[in-house]
C-alpha atoms as a PDB file:
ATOM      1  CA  UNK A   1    -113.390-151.298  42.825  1.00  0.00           C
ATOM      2  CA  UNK A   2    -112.700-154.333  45.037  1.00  0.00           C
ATOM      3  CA  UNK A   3    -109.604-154.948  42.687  1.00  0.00           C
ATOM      4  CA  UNK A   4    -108.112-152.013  43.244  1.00  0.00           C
ATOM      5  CA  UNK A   5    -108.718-152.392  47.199  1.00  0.00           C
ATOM      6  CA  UNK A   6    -107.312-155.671  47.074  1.00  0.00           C
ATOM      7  CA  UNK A   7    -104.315-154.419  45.195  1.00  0.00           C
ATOM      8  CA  UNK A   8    -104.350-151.327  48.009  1.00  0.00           C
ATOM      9  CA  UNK A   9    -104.312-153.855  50.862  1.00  0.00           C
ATOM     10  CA  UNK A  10    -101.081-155.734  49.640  1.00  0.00           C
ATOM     11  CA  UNK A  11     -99.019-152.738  48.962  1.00  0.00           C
ATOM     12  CA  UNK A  12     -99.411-152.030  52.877  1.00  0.00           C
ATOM     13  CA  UNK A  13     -98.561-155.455  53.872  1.00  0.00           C
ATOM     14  CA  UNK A  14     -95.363-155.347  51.652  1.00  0.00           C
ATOM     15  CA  UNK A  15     -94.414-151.957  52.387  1.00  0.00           C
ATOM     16  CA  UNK A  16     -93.397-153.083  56.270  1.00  0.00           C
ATOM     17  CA  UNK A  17     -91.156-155.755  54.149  1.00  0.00           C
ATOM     18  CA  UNK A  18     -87.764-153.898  53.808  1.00  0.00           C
ATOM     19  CA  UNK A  19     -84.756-156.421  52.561  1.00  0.00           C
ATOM     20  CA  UNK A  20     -82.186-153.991  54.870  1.00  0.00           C
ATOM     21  CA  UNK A  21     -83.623-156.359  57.948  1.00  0.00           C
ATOM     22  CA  UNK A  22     -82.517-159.724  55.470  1.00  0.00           C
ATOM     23  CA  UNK A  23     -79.238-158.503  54.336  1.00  0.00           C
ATOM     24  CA  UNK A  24     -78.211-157.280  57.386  1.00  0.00           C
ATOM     25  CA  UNK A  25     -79.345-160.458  59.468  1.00  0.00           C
ATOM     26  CA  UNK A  26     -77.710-162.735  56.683  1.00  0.00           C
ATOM     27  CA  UNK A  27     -74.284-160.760  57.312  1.00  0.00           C
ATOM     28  CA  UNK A  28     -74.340-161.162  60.914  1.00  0.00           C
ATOM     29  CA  UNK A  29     -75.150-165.188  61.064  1.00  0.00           C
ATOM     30  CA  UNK A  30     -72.621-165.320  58.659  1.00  0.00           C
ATOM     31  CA  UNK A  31     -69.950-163.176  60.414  1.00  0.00           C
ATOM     32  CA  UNK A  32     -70.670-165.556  63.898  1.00  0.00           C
ATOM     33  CA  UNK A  33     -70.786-168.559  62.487  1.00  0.00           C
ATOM     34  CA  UNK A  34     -67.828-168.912  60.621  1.00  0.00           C
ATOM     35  CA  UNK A  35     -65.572-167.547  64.182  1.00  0.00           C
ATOM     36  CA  UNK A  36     -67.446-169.937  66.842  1.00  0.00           C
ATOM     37  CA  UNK A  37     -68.329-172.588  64.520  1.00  0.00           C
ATOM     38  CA  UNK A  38     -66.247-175.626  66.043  1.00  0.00           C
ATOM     39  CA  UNK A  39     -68.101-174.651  69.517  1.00  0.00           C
ATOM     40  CA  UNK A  40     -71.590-175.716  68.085  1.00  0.00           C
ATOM     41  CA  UNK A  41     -70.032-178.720  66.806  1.00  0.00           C
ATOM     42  CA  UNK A  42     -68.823-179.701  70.235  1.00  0.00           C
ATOM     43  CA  UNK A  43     -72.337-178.754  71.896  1.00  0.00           C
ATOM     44  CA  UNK A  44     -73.820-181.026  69.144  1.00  0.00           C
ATOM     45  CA  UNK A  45     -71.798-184.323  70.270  1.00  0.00           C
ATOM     46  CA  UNK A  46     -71.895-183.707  73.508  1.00  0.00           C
ATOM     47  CA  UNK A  47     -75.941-183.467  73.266  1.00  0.00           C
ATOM     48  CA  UNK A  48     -76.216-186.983  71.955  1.00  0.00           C
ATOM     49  CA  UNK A  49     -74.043-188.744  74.054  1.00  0.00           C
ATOM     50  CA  UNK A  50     -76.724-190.755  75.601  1.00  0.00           C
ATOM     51  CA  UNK A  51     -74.570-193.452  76.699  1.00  0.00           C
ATOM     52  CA  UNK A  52     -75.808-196.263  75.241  1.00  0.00           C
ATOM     53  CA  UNK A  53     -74.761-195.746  71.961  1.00  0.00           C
ATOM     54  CA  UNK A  54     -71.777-196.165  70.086  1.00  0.00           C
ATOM     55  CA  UNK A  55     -70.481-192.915  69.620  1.00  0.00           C
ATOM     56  CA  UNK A  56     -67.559-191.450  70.807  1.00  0.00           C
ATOM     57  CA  UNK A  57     -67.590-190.458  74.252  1.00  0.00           C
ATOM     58  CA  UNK A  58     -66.013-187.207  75.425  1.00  0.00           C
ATOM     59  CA  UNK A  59     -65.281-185.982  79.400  1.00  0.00           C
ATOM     60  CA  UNK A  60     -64.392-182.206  78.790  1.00  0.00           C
ATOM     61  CA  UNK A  61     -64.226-179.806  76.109  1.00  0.00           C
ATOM     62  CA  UNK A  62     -60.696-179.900  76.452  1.00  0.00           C
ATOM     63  CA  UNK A  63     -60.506-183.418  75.972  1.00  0.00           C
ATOM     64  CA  UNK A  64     -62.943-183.531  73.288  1.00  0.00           C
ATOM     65  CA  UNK A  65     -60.781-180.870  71.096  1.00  0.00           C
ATOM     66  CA  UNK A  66     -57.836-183.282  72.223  1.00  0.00           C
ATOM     67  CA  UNK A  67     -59.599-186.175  70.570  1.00  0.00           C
ATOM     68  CA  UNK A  68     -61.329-184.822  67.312  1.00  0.00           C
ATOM     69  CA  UNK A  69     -58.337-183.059  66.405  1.00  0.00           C
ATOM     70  CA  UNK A  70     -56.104-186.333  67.000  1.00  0.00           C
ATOM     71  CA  UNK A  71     -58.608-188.463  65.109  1.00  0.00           C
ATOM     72  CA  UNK A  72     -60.016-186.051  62.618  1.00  0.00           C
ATOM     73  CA  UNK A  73     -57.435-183.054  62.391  1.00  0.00           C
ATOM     74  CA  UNK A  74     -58.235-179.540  62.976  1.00  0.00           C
ATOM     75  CA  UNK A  75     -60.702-179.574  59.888  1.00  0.00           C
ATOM     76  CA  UNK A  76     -62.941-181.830  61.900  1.00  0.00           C
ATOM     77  CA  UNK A  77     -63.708-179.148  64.007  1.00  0.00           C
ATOM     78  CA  UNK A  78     -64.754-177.246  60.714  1.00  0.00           C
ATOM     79  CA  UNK A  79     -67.030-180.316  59.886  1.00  0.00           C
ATOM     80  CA  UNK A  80     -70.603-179.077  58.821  1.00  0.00           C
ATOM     81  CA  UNK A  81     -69.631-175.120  58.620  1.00  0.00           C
ATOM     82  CA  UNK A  82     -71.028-174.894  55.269  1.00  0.00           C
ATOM     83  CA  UNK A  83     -74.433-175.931  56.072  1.00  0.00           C
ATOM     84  CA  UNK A  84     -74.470-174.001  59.611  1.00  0.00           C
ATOM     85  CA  UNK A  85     -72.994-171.014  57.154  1.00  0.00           C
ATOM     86  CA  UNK A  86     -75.759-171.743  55.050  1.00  0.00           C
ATOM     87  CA  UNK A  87     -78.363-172.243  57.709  1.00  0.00           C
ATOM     88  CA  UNK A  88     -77.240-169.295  60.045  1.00  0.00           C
ATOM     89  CA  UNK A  89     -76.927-166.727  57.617  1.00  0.00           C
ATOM     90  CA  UNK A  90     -80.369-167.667  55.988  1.00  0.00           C
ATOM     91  CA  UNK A  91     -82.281-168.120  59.205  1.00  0.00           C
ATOM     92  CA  UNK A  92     -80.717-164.821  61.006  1.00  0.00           C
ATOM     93  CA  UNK A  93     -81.556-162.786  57.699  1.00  0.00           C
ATOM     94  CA  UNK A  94     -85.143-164.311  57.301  1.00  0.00           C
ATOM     95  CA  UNK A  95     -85.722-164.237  61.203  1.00  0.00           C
ATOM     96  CA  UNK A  96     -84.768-160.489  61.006  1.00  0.00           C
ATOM     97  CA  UNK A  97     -86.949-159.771  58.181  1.00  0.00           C
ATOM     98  CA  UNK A  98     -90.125-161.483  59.343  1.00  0.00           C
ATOM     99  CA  UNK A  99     -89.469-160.189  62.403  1.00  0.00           C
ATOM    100  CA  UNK A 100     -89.445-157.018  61.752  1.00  0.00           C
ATOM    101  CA  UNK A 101     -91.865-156.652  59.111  1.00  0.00           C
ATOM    102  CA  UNK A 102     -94.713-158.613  61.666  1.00  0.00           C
ATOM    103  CA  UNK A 103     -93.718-156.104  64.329  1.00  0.00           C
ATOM    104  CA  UNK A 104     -93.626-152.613  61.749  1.00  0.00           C
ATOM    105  CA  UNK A 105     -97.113-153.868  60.737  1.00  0.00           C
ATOM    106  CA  UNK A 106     -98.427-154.405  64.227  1.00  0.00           C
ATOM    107  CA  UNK A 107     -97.227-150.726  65.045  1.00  0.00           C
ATOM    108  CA  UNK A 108     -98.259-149.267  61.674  1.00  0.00           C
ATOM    109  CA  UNK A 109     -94.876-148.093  60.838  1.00  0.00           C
ATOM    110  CA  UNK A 110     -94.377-146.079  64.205  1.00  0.00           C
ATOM    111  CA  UNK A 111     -91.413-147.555  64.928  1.00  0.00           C
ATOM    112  CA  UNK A 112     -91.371-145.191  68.053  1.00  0.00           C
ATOM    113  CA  UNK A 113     -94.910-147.168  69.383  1.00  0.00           C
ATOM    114  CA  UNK A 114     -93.649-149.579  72.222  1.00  0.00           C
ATOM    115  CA  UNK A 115     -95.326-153.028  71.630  1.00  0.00           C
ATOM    116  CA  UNK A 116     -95.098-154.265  75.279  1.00  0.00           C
ATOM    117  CA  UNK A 117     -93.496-157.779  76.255  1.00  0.00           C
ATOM    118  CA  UNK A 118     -96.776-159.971  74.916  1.00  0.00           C
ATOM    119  CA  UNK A 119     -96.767-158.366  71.093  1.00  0.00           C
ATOM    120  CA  UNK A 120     -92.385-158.802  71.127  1.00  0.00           C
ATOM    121  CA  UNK A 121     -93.304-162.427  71.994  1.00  0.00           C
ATOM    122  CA  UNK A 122     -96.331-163.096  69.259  1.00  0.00           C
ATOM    123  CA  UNK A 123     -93.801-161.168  66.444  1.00  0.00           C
ATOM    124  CA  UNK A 124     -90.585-163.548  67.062  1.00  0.00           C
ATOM    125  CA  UNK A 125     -93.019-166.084  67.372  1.00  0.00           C
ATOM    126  CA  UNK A 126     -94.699-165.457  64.390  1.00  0.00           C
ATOM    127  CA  UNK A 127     -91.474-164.647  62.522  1.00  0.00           C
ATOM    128  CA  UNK A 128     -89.758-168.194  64.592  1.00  0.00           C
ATOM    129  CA  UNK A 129     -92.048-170.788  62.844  1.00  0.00           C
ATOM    130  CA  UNK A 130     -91.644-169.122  59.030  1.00  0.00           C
ATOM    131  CA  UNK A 131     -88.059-168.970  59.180  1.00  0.00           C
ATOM    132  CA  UNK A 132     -88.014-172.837  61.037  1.00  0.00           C
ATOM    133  CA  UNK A 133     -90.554-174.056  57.958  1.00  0.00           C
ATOM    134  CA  UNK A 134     -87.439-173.097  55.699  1.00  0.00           C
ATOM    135  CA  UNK A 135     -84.694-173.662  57.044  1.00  0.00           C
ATOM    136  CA  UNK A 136     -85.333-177.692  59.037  1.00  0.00           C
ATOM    137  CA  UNK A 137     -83.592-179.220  56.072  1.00  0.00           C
ATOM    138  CA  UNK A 138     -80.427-177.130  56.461  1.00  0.00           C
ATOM    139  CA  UNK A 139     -80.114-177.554  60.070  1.00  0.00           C
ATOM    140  CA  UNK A 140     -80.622-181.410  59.717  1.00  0.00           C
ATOM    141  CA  UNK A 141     -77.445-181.308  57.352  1.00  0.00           C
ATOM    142  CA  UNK A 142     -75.368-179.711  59.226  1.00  0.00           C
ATOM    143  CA  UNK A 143     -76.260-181.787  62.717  1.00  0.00           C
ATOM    144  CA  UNK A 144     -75.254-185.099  60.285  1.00  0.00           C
ATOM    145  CA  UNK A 145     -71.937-183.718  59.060  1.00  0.00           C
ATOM    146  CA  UNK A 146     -70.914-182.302  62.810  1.00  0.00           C
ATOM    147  CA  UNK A 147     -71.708-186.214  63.508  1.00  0.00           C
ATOM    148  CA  UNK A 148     -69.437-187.743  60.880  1.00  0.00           C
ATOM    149  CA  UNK A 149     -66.639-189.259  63.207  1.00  0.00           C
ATOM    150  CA  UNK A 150     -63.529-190.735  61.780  1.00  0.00           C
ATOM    151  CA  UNK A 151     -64.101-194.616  62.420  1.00  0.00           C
ATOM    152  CA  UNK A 152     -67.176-194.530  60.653  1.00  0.00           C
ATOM    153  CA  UNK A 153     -65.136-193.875  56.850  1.00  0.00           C
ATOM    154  CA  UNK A 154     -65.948-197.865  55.778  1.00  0.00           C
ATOM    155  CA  UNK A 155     -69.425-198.426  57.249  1.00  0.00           C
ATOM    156  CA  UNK A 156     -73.011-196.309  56.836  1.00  0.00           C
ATOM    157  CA  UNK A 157     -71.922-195.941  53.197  1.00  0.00           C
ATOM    158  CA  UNK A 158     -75.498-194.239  52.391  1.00  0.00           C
ATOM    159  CA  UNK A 159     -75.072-191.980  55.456  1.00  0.00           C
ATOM    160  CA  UNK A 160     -71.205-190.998  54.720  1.00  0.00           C
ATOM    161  CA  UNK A 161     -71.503-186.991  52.797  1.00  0.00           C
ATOM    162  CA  UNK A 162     -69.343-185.339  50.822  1.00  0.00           C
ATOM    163  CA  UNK A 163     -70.936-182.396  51.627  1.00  0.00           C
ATOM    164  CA  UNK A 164     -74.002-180.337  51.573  1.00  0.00           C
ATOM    165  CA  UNK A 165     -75.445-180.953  48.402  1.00  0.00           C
ATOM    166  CA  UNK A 166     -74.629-184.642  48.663  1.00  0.00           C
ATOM    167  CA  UNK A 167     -75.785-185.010  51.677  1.00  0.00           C
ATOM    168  CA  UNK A 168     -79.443-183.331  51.006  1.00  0.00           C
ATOM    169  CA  UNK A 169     -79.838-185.568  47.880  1.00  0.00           C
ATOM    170  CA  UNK A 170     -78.394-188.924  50.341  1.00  0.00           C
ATOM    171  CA  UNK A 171     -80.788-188.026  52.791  1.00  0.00           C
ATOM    172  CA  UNK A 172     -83.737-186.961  50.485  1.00  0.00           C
ATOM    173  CA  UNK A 173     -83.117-190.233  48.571  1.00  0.00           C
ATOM    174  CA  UNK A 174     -82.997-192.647  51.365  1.00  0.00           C
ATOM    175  CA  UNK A 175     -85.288-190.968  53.745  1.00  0.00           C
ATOM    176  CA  UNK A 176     -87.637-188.976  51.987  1.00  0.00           C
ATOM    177  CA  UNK A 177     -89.039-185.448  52.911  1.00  0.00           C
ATOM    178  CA  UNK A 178     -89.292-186.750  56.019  1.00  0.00           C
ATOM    179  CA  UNK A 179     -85.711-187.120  56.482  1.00  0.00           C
ATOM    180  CA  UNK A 180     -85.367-184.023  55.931  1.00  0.00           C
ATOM    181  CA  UNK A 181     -87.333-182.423  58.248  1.00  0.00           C
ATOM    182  CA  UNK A 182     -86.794-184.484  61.309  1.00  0.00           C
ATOM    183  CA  UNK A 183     -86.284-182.784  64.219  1.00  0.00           C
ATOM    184  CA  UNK A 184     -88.913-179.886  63.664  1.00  0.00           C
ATOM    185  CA  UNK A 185     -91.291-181.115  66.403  1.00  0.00           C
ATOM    186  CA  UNK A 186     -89.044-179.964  68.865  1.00  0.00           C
ATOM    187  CA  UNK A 187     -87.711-176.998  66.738  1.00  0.00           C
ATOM    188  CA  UNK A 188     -91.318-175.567  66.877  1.00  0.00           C
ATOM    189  CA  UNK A 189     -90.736-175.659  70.569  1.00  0.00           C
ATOM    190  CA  UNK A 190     -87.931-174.009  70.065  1.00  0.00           C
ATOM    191  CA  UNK A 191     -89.713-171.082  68.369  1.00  0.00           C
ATOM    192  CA  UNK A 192     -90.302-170.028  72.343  1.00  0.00           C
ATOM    193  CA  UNK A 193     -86.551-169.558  72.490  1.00  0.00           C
ATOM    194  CA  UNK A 194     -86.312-167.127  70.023  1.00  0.00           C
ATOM    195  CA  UNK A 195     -89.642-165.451  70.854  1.00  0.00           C
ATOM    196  CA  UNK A 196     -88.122-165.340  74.676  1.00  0.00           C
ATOM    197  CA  UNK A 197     -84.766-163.807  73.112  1.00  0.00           C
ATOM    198  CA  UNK A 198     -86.254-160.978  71.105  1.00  0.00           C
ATOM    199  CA  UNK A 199     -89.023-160.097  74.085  1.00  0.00           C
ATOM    200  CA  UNK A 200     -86.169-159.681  76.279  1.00  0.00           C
ATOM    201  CA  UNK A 201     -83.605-158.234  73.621  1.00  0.00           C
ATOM    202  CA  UNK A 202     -86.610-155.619  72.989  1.00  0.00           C
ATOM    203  CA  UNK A 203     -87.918-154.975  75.839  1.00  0.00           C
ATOM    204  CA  UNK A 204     -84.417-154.017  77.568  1.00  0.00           C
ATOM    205  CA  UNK A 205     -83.932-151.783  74.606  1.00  0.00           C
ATOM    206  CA  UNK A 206     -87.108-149.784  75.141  1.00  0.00           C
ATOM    207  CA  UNK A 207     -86.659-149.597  79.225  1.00  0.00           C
ATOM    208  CA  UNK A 208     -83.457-148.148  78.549  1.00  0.00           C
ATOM    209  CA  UNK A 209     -84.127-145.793  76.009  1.00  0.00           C
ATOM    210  CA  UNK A 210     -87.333-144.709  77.858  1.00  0.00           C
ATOM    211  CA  UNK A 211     -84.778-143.936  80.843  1.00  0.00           C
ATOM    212  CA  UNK A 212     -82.890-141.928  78.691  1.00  0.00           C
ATOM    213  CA  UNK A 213     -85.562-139.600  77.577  1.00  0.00           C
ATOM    214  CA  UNK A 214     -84.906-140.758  74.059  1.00  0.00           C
ATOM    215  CA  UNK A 215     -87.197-142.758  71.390  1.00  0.00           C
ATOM    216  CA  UNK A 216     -87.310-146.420  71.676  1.00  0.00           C
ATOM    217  CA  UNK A 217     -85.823-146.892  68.181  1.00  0.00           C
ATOM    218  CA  UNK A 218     -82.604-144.949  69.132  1.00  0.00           C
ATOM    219  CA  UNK A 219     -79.661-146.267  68.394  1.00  0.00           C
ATOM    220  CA  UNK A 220     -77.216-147.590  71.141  1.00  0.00           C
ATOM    221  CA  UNK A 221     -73.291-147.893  71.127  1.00  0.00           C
ATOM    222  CA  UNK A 222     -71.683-151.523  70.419  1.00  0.00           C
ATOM    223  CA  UNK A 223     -71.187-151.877  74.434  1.00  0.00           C
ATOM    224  CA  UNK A 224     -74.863-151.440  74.840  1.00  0.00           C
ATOM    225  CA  UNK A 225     -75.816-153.945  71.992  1.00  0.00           C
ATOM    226  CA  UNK A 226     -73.591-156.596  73.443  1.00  0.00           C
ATOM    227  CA  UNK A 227     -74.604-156.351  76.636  1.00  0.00           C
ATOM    228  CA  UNK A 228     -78.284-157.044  75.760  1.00  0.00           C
ATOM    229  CA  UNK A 229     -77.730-159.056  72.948  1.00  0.00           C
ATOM    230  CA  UNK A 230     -75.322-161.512  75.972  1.00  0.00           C
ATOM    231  CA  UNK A 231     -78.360-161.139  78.400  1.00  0.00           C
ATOM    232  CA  UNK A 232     -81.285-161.923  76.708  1.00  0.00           C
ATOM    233  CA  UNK A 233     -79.652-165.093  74.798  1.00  0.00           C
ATOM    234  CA  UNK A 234     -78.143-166.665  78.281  1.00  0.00           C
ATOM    235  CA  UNK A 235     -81.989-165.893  79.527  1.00  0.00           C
ATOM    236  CA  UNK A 236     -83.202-167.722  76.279  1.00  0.00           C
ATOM    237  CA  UNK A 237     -80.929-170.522  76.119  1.00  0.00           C
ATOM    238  CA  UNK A 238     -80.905-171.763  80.081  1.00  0.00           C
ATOM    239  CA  UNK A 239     -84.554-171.633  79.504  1.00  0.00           C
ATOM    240  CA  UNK A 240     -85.107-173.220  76.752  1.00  0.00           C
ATOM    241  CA  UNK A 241     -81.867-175.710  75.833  1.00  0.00           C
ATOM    242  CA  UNK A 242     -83.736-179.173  76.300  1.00  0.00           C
ATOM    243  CA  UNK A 243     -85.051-179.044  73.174  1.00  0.00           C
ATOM    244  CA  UNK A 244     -82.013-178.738  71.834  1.00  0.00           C
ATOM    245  CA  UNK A 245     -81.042-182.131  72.971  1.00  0.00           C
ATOM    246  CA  UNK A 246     -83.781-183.753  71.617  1.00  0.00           C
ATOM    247  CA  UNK A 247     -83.508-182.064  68.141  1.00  0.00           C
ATOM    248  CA  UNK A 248     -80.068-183.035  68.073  1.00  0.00           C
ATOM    249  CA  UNK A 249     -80.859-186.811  68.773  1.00  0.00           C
ATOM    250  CA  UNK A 250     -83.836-187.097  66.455  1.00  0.00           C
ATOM    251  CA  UNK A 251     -81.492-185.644  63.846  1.00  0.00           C
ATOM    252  CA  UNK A 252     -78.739-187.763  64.188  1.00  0.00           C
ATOM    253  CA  UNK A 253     -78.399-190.916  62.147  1.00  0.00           C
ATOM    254  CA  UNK A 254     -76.365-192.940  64.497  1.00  0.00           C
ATOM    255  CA  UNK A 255     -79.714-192.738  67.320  1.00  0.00           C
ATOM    256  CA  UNK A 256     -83.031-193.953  66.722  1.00  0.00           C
ATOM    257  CA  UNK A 257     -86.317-192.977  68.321  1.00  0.00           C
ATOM    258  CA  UNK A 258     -89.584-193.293  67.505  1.00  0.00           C
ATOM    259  CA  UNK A 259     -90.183-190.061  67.573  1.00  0.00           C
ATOM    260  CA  UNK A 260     -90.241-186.717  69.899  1.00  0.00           C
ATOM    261  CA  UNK A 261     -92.202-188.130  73.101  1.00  0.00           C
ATOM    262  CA  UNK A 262     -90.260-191.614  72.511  1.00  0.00           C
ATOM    263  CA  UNK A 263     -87.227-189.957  72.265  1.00  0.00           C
ATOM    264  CA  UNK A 264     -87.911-187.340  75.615  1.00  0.00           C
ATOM    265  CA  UNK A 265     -88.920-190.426  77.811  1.00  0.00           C
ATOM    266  CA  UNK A 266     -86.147-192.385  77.327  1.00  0.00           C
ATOM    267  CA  UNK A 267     -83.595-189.515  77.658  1.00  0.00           C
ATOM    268  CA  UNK A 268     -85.657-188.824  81.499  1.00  0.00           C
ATOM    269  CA  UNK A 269     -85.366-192.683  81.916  1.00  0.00           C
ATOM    270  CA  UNK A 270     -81.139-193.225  81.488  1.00  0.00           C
ATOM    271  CA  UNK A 271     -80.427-189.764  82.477  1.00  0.00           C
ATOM    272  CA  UNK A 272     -82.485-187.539  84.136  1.00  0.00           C
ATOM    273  CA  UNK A 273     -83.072-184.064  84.105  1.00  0.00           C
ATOM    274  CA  UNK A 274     -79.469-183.581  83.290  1.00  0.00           C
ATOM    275  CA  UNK A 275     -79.865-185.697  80.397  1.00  0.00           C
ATOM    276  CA  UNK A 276     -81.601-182.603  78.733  1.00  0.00           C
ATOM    277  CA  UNK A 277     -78.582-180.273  79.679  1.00  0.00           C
ATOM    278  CA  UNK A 278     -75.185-182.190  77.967  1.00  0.00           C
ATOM    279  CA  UNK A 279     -73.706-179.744  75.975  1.00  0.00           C
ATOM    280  CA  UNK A 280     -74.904-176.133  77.547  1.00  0.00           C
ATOM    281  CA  UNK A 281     -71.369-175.350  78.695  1.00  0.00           C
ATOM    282  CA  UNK A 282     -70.173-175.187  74.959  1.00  0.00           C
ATOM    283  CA  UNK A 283     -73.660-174.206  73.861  1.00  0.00           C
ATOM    284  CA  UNK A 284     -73.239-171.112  76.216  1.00  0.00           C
ATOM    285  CA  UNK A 285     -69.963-170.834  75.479  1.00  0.00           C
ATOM    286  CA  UNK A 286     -70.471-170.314  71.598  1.00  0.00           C
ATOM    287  CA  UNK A 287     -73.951-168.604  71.802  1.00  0.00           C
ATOM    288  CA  UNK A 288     -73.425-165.617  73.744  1.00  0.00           C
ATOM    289  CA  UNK A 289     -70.511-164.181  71.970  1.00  0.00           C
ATOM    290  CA  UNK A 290     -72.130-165.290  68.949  1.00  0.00           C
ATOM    291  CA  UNK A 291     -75.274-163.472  69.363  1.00  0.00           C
ATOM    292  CA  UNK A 292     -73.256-160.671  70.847  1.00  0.00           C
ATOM    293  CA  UNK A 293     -71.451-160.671  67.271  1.00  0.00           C
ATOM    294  CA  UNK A 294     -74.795-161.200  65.608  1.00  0.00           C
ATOM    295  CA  UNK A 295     -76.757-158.344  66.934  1.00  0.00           C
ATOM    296  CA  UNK A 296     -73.900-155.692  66.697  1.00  0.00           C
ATOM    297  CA  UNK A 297     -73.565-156.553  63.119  1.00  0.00           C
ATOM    298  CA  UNK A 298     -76.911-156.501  62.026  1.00  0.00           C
ATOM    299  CA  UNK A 299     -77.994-153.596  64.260  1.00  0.00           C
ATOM    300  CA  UNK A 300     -74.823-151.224  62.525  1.00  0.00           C
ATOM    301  CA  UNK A 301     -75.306-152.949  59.377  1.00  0.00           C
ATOM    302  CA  UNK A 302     -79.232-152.104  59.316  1.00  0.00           C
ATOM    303  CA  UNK A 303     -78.539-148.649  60.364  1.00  0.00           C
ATOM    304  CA  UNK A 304     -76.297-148.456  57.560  1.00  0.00           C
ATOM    305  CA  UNK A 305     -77.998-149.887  54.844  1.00  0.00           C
ATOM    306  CA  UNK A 306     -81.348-147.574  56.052  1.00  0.00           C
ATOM    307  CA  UNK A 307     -79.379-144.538  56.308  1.00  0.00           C
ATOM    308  CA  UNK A 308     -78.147-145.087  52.843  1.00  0.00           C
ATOM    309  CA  UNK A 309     -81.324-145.608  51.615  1.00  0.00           C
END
């Protein structure tokens, strides 16, 4: 008898898992990433240009296209896609699917029952730290390949990669687990960005839809989508884009700190509060439309995939 509860119990936890959410979410990280990729490159080397380090320095965006493409060629601006190809498409498509499956279960497969801004936050949240847990390794490739600069090709020799799969066995090898996961202090702070993004991304969904007279699950036009997709991101990433920073410098090999607090007290001490802000322009300039892209995709690619089904 309690076998056959048990057994009851986990086909209602895994029917609220429905791999439409993961495909759809892995097509539209995918779909972003590879058109606005050389943006989150920029925001990357911009972010750890802490001035005392030898790094290359840039003044502008315009300037520092100028200079990686003169040094580097146009495929530096490509360096690191596959990893962030990789890493967005798996984390979209697994942040989708947890996501979704925590909030179906909290609502008991209503998906008409409104949650309310508190249960949006606890489900992204939830569904934030599982996808960050598998995913840190990616994301610490790609930040050292988007910080391979062209001087560097006859010294580092253990930190120079070929590409992804050298560079997770380089940095496995040399650094340990460790290595690879360095960085994910401040990425579980970062779990408040996403949890901030979906609250708001949800919540503007349901207000509007309750104006409408409709249920909250309706489906909107691409207009709609982009709109809140471009709202609750800019909300997200202004509040939130400090720890960016500091991932970004724990992560890249060129900077040491002793660790996260080390690292934040130093970047207050030589820079200020502004310190934690170098790189939002192109940050903001490559996350918007991107999650714009993102969230249309997946949304009509969901809808698609569900209505098939």
């Amino acid at each position: 008898m309690k076998s056959s509860t048990n057994h009851s119990n986990n086909v209602t936890v895994f029917k609220h898992v429905k791999y439409e959410h993961l495909v759809a979410g892995i097509t539209g990280g995918v779909t972003s990433t590879l058109l606005l990729h050389p943006l989150d490159l920029l925001k990357i080397r911009f972010a750890v240009c802490d001035g005392r380090h030898s790094v290359p320095q840039y003044n502008s965006l315009t300037g520092a296209v100028s200079q990686i493409c003169k040094q580097e060629g146009i495929r530096g601006l490509y360096k690191g896609v596959t990893p962030n190809v990789w890493g967005s498409g798996s984390a979209w498509g697994l942040y989708f699917l947890f996501y979704n499956s925590i909030k179906n279960w909290i609502q008991g497969g209503n998906t008409k029952k409104p949650l309310g801004p508190t249960m949006h936050m606890t489900a992204a949240a939830e569904a934030g730290v599982l996808t960050l847990i598998l995913t840190n390794p990616v994301w610490v490739v790609k930040t050292r390949l988007c910080l391979q600069y062209a001087e560097e090709q006859h010294s580092l020799k253990n930190y120079r990669y070929n590409g992804m799969l050298d560079a997770l066995r380089k940095i496995y090898n040399t650094e340990g687990v460790r290595g690879l996961y360095r960085g994910f202090v401040p990425g579980m702070l970062g779990v408040t960005h996403g949890a901030l993004q979906f609250m708001t991304y949800e919540e503007m969904k349901t207000y509007y839809n309750q104006y409408r007279n409709v249920p909250i699950d309706s489906k909107l036009s691409t207009l709609e989508y982009i709109g809140f997709a471009a709202v609750s991101k800019f909300v997200a990433a202004v509040a939130t884009y400090p720890y960016q920073v500091i991932r970004a410098r724990l992560q890249d090999h060129h900077l040491h700190y002793e660790g996260t607090w080390d690292c934040f007290t130093k970047t207050w001490r030589y820079e200020g509060w502004l310190g934690f802000y170098k790189g939002l322009t192109p940050n903001l300039l490559r996350v918007i439309p991107a999650t714009a892209v993102t969230f249309v995709v997946y949304e009509n690619v969901s809808s698609f995939l569900m209505n098939t089904k």
